[in-house]
C-alpha atoms as a PDB file:
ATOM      1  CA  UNK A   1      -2.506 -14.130  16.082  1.00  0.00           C
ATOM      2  CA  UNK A   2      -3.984 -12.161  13.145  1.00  0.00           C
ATOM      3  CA  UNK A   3      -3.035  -8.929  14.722  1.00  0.00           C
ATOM      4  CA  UNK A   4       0.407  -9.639  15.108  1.00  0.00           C
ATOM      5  CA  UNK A   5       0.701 -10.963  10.978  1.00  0.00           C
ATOM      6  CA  UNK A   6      -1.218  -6.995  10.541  1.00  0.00           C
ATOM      7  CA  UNK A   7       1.497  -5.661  12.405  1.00  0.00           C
ATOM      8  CA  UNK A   8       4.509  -7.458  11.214  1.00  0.00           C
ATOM      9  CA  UNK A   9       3.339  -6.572   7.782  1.00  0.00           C
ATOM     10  CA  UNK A  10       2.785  -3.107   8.767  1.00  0.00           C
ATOM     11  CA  UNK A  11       6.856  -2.999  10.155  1.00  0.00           C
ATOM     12  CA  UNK A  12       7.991  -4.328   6.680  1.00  0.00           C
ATOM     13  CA  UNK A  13       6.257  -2.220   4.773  1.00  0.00           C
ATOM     14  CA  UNK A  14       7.052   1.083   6.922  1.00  0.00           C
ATOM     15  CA  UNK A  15      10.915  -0.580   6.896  1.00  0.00           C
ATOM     16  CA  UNK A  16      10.839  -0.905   2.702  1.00  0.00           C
ATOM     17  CA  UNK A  17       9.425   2.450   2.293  1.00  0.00           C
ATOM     18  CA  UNK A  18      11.588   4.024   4.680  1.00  0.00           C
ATOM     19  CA  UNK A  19      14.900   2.186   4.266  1.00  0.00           C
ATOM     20  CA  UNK A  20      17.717   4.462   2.646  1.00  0.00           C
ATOM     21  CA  UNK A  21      17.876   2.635  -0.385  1.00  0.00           C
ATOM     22  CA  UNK A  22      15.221   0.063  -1.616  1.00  0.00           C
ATOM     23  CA  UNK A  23      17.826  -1.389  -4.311  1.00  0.00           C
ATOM     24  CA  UNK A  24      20.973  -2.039  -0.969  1.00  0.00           C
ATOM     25  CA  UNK A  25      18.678  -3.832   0.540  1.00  0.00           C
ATOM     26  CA  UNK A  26      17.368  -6.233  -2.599  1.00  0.00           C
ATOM     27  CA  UNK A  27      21.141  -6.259  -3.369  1.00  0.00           C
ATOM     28  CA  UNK A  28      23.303  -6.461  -0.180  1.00  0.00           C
ATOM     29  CA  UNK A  29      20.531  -7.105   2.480  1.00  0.00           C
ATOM     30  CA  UNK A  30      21.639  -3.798   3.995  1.00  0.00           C
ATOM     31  CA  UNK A  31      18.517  -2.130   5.882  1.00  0.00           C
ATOM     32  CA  UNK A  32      19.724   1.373   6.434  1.00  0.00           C
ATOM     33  CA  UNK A  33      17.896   4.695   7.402  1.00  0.00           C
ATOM     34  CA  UNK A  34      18.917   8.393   7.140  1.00  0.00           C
ATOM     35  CA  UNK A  35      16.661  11.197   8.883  1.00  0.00           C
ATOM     36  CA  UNK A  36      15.954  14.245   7.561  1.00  0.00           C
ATOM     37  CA  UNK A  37      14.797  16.859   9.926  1.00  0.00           C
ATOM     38  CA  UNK A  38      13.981  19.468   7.342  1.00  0.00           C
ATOM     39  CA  UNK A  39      12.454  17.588   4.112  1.00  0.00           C
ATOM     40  CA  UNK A  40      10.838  19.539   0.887  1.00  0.00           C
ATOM     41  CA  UNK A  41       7.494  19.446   1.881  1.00  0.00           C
ATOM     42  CA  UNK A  42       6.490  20.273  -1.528  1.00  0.00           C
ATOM     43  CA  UNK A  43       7.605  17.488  -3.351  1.00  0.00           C
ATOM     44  CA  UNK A  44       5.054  15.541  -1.947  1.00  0.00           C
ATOM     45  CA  UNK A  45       2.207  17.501  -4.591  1.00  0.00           C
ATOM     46  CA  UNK A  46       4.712  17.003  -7.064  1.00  0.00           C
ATOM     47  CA  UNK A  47       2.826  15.441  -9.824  1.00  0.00           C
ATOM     48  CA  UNK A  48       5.115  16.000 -13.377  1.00  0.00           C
ATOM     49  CA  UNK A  49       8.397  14.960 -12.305  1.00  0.00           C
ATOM     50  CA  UNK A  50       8.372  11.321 -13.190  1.00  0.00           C
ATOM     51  CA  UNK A  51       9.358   9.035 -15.685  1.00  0.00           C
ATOM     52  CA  UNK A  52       5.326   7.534 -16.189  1.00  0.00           C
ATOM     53  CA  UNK A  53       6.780   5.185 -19.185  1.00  0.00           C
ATOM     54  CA  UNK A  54       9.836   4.440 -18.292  1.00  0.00           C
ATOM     55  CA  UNK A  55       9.686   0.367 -17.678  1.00  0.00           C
ATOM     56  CA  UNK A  56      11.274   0.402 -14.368  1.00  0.00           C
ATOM     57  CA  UNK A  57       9.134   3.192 -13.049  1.00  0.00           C
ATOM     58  CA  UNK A  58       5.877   1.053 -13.692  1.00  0.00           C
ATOM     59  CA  UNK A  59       7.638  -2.322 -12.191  1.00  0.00           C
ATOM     60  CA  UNK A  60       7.905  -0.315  -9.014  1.00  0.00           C
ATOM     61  CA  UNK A  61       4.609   1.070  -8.881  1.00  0.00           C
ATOM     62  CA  UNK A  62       2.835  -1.961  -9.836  1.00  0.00           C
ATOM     63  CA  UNK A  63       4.746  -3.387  -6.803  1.00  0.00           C
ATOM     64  CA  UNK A  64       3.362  -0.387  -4.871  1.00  0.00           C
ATOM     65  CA  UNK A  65      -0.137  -1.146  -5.649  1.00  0.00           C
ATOM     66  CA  UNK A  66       0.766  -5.069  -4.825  1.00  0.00           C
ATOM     67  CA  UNK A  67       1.796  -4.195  -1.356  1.00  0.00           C
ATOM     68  CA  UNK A  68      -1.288  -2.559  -0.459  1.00  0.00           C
ATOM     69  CA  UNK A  69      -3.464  -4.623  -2.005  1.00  0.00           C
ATOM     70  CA  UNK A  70      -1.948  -7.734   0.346  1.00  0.00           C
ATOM     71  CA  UNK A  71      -2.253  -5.083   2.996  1.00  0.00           C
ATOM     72  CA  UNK A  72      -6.075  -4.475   2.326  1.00  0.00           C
ATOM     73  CA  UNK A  73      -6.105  -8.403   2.682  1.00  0.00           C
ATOM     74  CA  UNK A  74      -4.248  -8.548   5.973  1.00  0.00           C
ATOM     75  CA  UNK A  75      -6.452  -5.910   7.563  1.00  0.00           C
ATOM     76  CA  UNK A  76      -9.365  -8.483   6.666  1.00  0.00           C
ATOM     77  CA  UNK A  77      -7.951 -10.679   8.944  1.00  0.00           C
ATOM     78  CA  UNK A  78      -8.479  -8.411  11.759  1.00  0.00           C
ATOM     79  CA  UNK A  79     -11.308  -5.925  10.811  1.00  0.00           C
ATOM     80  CA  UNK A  80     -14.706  -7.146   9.160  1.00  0.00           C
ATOM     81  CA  UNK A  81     -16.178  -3.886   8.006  1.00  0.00           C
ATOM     82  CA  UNK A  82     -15.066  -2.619   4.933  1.00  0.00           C
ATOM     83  CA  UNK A  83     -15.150   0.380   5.324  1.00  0.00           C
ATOM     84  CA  UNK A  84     -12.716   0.612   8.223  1.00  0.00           C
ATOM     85  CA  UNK A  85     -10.418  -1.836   5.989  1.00  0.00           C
ATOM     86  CA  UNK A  86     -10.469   0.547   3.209  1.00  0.00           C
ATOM     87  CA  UNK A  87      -9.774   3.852   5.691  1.00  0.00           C
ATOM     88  CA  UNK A  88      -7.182   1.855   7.635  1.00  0.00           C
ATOM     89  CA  UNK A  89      -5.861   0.754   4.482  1.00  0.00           C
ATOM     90  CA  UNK A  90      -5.201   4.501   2.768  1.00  0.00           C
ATOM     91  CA  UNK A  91      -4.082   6.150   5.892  1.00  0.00           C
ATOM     92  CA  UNK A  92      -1.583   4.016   6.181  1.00  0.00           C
ATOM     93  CA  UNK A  93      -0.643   4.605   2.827  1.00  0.00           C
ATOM     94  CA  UNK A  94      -0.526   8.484   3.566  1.00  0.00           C
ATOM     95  CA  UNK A  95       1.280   7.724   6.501  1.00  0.00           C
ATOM     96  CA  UNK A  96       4.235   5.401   4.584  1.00  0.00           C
ATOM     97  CA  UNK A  97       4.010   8.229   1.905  1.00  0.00           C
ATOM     98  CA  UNK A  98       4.736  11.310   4.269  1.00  0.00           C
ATOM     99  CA  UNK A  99       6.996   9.271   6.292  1.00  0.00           C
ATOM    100  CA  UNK A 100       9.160   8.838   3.363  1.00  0.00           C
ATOM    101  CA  UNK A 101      10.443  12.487   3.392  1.00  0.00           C
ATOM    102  CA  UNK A 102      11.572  12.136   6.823  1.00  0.00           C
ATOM    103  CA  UNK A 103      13.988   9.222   5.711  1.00  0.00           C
ATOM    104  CA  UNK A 104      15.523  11.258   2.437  1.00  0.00           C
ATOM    105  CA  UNK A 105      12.858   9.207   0.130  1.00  0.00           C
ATOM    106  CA  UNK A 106      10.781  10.829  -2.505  1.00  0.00           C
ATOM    107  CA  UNK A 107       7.423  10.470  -0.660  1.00  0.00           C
ATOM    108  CA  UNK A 108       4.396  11.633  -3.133  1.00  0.00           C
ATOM    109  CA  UNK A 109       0.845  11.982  -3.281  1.00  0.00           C
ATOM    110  CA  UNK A 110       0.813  10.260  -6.708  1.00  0.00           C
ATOM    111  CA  UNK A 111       2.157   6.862  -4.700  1.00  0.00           C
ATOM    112  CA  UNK A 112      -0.798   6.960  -2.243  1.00  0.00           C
ATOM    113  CA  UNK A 113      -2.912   6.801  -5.539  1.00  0.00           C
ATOM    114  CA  UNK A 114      -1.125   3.898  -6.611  1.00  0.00           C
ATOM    115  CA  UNK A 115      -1.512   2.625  -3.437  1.00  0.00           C
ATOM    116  CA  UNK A 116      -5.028   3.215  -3.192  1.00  0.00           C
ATOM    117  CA  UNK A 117      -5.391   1.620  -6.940  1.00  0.00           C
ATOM    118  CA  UNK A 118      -3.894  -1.494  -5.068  1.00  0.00           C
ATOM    119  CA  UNK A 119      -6.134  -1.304  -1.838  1.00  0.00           C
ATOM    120  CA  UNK A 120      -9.172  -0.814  -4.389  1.00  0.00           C
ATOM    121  CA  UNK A 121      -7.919  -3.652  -6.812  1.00  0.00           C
ATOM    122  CA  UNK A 122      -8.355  -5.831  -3.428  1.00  0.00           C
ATOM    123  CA  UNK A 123     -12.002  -4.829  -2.852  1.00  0.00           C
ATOM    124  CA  UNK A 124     -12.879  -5.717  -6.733  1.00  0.00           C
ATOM    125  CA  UNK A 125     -11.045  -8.933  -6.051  1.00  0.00           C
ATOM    126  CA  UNK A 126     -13.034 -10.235  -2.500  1.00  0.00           C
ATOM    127  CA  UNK A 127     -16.203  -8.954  -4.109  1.00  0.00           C
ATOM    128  CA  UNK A 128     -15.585 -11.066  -7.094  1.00  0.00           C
ATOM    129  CA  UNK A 129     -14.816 -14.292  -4.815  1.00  0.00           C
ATOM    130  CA  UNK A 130     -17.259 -13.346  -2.387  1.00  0.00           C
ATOM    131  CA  UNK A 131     -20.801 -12.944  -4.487  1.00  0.00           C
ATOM    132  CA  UNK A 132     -22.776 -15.246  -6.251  1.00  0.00           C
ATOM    133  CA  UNK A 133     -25.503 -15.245  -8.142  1.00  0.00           C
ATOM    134  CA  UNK A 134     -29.059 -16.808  -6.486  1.00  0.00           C
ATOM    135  CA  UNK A 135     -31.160 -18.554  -8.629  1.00  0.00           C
ATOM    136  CA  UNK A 136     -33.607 -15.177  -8.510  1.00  0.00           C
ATOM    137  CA  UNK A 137     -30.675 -13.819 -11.084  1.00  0.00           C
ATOM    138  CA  UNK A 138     -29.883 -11.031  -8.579  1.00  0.00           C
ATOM    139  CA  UNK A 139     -26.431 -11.003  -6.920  1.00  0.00           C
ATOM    140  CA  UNK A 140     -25.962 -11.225  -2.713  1.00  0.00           C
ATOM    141  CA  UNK A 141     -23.215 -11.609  -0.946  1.00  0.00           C
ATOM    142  CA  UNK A 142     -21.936 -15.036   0.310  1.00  0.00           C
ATOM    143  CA  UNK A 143     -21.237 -15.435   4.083  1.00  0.00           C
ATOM    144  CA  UNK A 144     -17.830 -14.496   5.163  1.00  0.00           C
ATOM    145  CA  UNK A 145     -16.978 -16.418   8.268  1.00  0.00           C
END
Protein backbone atom coordinates (compact mmCIF):
# COMPACT_ATOMS: atom_id res chain seq x y z
CA UNK A 1 0.00 0.00 0.00
CA UNK A 2 2.89 2.43 0.67
CA UNK A 3 4.17 1.99 -2.79
CA UNK A 4 1.19 2.87 -4.47
CA UNK A 5 0.76 6.45 -2.04
CA UNK A 6 4.92 6.83 -3.53
CA UNK A 7 3.60 6.48 -6.81
CA UNK A 8 0.43 8.40 -6.83
CA UNK A 9 2.44 11.19 -5.38
CA UNK A 10 5.05 10.74 -7.89
CA UNK A 11 2.01 11.12 -10.91
CA UNK A 12 0.88 14.44 -9.23
CA UNK A 13 3.87 15.87 -8.93
CA UNK A 14 5.22 14.87 -12.58
CA UNK A 15 1.35 16.11 -13.67
CA UNK A 16 1.88 19.79 -11.70
CA UNK A 17 5.25 20.23 -13.06
CA UNK A 18 4.40 19.23 -16.40
CA UNK A 19 0.87 20.57 -16.88
CA UNK A 20 0.71 23.57 -19.47
CA UNK A 21 -0.15 26.01 -17.06
CA UNK A 22 0.17 25.59 -13.20
CA UNK A 23 -2.22 28.77 -12.62
CA UNK A 24 -5.45 26.88 -15.35
CA UNK A 25 -5.31 24.28 -13.36
CA UNK A 26 -5.51 26.14 -9.64
CA UNK A 27 -8.07 28.31 -11.52
CA UNK A 28 -10.27 26.26 -13.93
CA UNK A 29 -9.20 22.66 -12.93
CA UNK A 30 -7.96 22.35 -16.51
CA UNK A 31 -4.93 19.73 -16.62
CA UNK A 32 -3.47 20.37 -20.01
CA UNK A 33 -0.06 19.40 -21.66
CA UNK A 34 1.80 20.74 -24.76
CA UNK A 35 5.03 18.81 -26.11
CA UNK A 36 7.85 20.29 -27.30
CA UNK A 37 10.06 18.20 -29.42
CA UNK A 38 12.86 20.69 -29.73
CA UNK A 39 13.19 22.63 -26.21
CA UNK A 40 16.22 25.26 -25.33
CA UNK A 41 18.35 23.03 -23.70
CA UNK A 42 20.20 25.85 -22.32
CA UNK A 43 17.81 27.41 -20.28
CA UNK A 44 18.04 24.77 -17.98
CA UNK A 45 21.84 26.39 -16.62
CA UNK A 46 20.15 29.51 -16.74
CA UNK A 47 20.87 30.95 -13.42
CA UNK A 48 20.23 35.16 -13.72
CA UNK A 49 17.01 35.30 -15.35
CA UNK A 50 14.68 35.40 -12.42
CA UNK A 51 12.83 37.60 -10.38
CA UNK A 52 14.74 36.18 -6.76
CA UNK A 53 12.60 39.01 -4.75
CA UNK A 54 9.78 39.27 -6.38
CA UNK A 55 6.99 37.90 -3.68
CA UNK A 56 5.33 35.56 -5.97
CA UNK A 57 8.54 34.05 -7.21
CA UNK A 58 9.48 32.94 -3.54
CA UNK A 59 5.67 31.65 -2.81
CA UNK A 60 6.32 29.27 -5.66
CA UNK A 61 9.59 28.11 -4.75
CA UNK A 62 8.92 27.70 -1.20
CA UNK A 63 6.08 25.46 -2.54
CA UNK A 64 8.80 23.74 -4.62
CA UNK A 65 10.88 22.91 -1.72
CA UNK A 66 7.41 21.79 0.17
CA UNK A 67 6.70 19.25 -2.45
CA UNK A 68 9.85 17.53 -2.16
CA UNK A 69 10.24 17.67 1.19
CA UNK A 70 6.63 15.57 1.54
CA UNK A 71 8.23 13.57 -1.21
CA UNK A 72 11.46 12.77 0.87
CA UNK A 73 8.72 11.70 3.50
CA UNK A 74 6.76 9.45 1.19
CA UNK A 75 9.86 7.64 -0.02
CA UNK A 76 10.31 6.82 3.86
CA UNK A 77 7.42 4.91 3.65
CA UNK A 78 8.88 2.60 1.23
CA UNK A 79 12.74 2.80 1.52
CA UNK A 80 14.59 2.71 5.04
CA UNK A 81 18.06 3.78 4.08
CA UNK A 82 18.66 7.22 3.78
CA UNK A 83 20.71 7.40 1.56
CA UNK A 84 18.66 5.80 -1.20
CA UNK A 85 15.73 8.26 0.08
CA UNK A 86 17.87 11.18 -0.44
CA UNK A 87 19.23 9.85 -4.17
CA UNK A 88 15.70 8.75 -5.08
CA UNK A 89 14.54 11.90 -3.80
CA UNK A 90 16.93 14.40 -6.13
CA UNK A 91 16.74 12.35 -9.20
CA UNK A 92 13.46 12.67 -9.29
CA UNK A 93 13.76 16.17 -8.89
CA UNK A 94 16.22 16.28 -11.99
CA UNK A 95 13.93 14.22 -13.70
CA UNK A 96 10.57 16.67 -13.02
CA UNK A 97 13.11 19.52 -13.79
CA UNK A 98 14.32 18.26 -17.34
CA UNK A 99 10.98 16.95 -18.05
CA UNK A 100 9.65 20.36 -17.83
CA UNK A 101 11.24 21.53 -21.15
CA UNK A 102 9.62 18.82 -22.95
CA UNK A 103 6.10 20.23 -21.87
CA UNK A 104 6.96 24.16 -22.88
CA UNK A 105 7.82 24.80 -18.94
CA UNK A 106 10.85 26.65 -17.80
CA UNK A 107 12.67 23.60 -16.33
CA UNK A 108 16.02 24.84 -14.37
CA UNK A 109 18.80 23.64 -12.48
CA UNK A 110 18.22 26.38 -9.86
CA UNK A 111 14.60 24.47 -9.08
CA UNK A 112 16.34 21.11 -8.41
CA UNK A 113 18.28 23.21 -5.72
CA UNK A 114 15.20 24.34 -4.30
CA UNK A 115 14.07 21.09 -4.46
CA UNK A 116 16.92 19.59 -2.92
CA UNK A 117 16.71 22.52 -0.07
CA UNK A 118 13.20 20.84 0.49
CA UNK A 119 14.38 17.09 0.36
CA UNK A 120 17.29 18.27 2.83
CA UNK A 121 14.86 20.41 5.07
CA UNK A 122 13.11 16.79 5.48
CA UNK A 123 16.28 15.02 6.68
CA UNK A 124 16.94 17.99 9.39
CA UNK A 125 13.32 17.50 10.30
CA UNK A 126 13.24 13.28 10.94
CA UNK A 127 16.63 13.71 12.55
CA UNK A 128 15.24 16.24 14.88
CA UNK A 129 12.10 13.89 15.77
CA UNK A 130 14.07 10.92 15.56
CA UNK A 131 17.21 11.48 18.20
CA UNK A 132 17.32 11.86 21.69
CA UNK A 133 19.57 12.48 24.05
CA UNK A 134 20.73 9.29 26.56
CA UNK A 135 21.38 10.06 29.88
CA UNK A 136 25.41 9.62 28.89
CA UNK A 137 24.70 13.35 27.26
CA UNK A 138 25.63 11.93 23.83
CA UNK A 139 22.93 11.81 21.12
CA UNK A 140 21.74 8.17 19.30
CA UNK A 141 19.24 7.60 17.24
CA UNK A 142 15.77 6.33 18.39
CA UNK A 143 14.37 3.14 16.74
CA UNK A 144 12.42 3.69 13.65
CA UNK A 145 9.98 0.87 13.24
Amino acid sequence: MNKIVVVIYMGILFCLTCTESLHEFVEHQALTFQWTGDPELKSFINFTDYPFSNPSYIKQKVGHAFCFFWLAYSFILVLRNQYMIFFCSVSYALFTESAQLFFSRTGCLLDVGYDTAGILMFFVVYRILHWRVSPKSTLQPNKVR
